[in-house]
C-alpha atoms as a PDB file:
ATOM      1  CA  UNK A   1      -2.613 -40.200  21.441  1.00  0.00           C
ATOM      2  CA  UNK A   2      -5.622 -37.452  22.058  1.00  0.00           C
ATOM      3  CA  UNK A   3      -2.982 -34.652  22.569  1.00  0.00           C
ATOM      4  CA  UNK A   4      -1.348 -35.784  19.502  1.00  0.00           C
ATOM      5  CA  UNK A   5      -4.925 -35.729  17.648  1.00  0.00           C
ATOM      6  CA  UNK A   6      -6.116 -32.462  19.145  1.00  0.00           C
ATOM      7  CA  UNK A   7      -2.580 -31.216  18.208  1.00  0.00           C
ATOM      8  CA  UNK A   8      -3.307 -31.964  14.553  1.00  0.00           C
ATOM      9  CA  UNK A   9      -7.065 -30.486  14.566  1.00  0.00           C
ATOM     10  CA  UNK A  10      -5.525 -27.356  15.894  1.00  0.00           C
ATOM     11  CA  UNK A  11      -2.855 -27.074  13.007  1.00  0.00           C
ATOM     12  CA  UNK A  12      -5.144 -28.169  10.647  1.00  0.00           C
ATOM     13  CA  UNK A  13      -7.820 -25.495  12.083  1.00  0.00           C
ATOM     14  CA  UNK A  14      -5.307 -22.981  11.648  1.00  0.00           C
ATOM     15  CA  UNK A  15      -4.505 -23.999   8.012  1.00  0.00           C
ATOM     16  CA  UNK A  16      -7.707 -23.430   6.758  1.00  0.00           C
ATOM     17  CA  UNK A  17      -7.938 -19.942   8.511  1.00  0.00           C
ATOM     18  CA  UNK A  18      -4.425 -18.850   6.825  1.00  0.00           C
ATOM     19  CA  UNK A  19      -6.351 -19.846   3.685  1.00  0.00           C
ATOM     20  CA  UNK A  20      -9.784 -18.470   3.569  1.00  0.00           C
ATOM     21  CA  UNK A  21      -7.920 -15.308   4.919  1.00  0.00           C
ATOM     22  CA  UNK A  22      -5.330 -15.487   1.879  1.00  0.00           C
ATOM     23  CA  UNK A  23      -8.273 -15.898  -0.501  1.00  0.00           C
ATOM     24  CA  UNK A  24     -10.268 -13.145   0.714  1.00  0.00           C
ATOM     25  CA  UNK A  25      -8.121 -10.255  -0.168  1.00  0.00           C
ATOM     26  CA  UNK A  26      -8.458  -9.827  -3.643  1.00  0.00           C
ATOM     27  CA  UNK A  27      -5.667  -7.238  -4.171  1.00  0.00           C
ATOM     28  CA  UNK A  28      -2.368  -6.376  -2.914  1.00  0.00           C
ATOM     29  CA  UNK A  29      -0.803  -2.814  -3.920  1.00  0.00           C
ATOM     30  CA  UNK A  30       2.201  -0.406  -2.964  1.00  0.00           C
ATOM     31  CA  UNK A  31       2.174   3.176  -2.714  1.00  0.00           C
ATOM     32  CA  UNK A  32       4.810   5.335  -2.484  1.00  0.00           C
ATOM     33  CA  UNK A  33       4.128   8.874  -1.002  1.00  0.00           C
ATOM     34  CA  UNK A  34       6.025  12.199  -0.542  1.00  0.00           C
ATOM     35  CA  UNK A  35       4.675  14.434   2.118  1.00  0.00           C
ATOM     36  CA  UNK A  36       6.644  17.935   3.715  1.00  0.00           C
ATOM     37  CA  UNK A  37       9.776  16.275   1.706  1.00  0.00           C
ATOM     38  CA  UNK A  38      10.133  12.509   3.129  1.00  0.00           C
ATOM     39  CA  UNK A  39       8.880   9.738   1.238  1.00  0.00           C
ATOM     40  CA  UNK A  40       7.573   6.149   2.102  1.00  0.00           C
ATOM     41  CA  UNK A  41       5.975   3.522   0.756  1.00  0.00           C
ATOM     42  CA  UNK A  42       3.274   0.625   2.159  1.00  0.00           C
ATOM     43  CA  UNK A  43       1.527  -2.117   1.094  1.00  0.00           C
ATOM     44  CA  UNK A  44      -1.500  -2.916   1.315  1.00  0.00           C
ATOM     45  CA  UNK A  45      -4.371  -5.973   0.792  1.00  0.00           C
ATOM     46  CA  UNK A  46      -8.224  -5.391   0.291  1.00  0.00           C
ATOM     47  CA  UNK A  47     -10.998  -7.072  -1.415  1.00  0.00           C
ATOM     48  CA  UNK A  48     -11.005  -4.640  -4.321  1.00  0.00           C
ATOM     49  CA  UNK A  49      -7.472  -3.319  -6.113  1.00  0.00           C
ATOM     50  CA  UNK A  50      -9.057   0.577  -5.002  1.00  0.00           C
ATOM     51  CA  UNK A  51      -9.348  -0.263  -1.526  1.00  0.00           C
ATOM     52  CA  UNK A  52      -6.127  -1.601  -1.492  1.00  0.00           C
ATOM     53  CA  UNK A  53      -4.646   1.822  -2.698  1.00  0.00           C
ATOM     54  CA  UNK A  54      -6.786   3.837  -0.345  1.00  0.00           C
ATOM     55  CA  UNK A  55      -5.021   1.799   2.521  1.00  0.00           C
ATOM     56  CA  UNK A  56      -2.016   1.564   1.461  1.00  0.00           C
ATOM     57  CA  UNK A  57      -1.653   5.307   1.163  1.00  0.00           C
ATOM     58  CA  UNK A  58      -3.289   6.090   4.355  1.00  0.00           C
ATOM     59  CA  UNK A  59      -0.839   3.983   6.170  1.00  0.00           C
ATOM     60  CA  UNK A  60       2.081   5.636   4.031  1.00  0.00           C
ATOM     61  CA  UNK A  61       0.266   9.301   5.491  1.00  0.00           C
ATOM     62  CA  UNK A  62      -0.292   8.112   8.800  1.00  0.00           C
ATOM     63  CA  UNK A  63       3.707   7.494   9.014  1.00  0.00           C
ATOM     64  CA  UNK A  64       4.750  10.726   7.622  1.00  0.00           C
ATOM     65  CA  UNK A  65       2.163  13.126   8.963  1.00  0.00           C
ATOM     66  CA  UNK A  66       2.385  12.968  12.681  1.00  0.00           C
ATOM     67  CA  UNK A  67      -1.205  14.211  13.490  1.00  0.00           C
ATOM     68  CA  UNK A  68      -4.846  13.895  11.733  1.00  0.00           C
ATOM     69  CA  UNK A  69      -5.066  17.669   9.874  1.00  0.00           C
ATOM     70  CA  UNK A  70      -1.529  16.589   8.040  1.00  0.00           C
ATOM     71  CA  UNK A  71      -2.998  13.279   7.805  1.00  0.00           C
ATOM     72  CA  UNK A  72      -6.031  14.173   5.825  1.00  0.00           C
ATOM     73  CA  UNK A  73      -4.133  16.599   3.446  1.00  0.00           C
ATOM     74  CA  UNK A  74      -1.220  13.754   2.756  1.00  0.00           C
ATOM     75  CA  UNK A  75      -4.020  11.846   1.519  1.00  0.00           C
ATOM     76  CA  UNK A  76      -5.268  14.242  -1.024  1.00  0.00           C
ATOM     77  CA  UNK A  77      -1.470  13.995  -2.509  1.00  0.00           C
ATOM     78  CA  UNK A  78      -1.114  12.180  -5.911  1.00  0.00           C
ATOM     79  CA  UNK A  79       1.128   9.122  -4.840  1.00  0.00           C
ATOM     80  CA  UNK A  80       4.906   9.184  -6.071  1.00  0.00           C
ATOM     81  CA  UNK A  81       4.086   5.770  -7.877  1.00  0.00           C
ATOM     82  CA  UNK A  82       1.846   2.753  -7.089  1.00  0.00           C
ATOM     83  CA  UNK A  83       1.347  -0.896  -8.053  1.00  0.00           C
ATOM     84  CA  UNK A  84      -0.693  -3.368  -7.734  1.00  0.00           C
ATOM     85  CA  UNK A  85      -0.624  -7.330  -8.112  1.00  0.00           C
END
């Protein structure tokens, strides 16, 4: 009966992480970026619909630049398209 109990205290723990975590990120958004000719796109969640674009295209130009000087100049490209929800 206690292993059953403490069972259901640590799903229910759990539960209200997965929620407080879903409710803190206030934006999700895709970006879609070409770089030296390949594309790809990431998403991303943030507290603020900006933030959420600034990661999701630094992920995108950490993927297709292969070191931190191609890095940095992917992510003064205009994205190929974006969106946000």
């Amino acid at each position: 009966m206690k292993a059953a109990l403490t069972t259901v205290g640590i799903l229910l723990f759990l539960g209200v992480i997965a929620w407080a975590m879903s409710q803190q990120a206030g934006a999700q958004c895709e970006v879609c970026v070409t770089y030296r000719g390949a594309t790809d796109c990431r998403t991303a969640r943030a507290p603020t619909e900006k933030d959420a674009l600034a990661a999701a295209q630094n992920t995108a130009c950490g993927i297709l630049s292969g070191s931190m000087t191609r890095e940095l100049e992917c992510m003064r490209t205009v994205p190929v398209s974006s969106s946000c929800q």
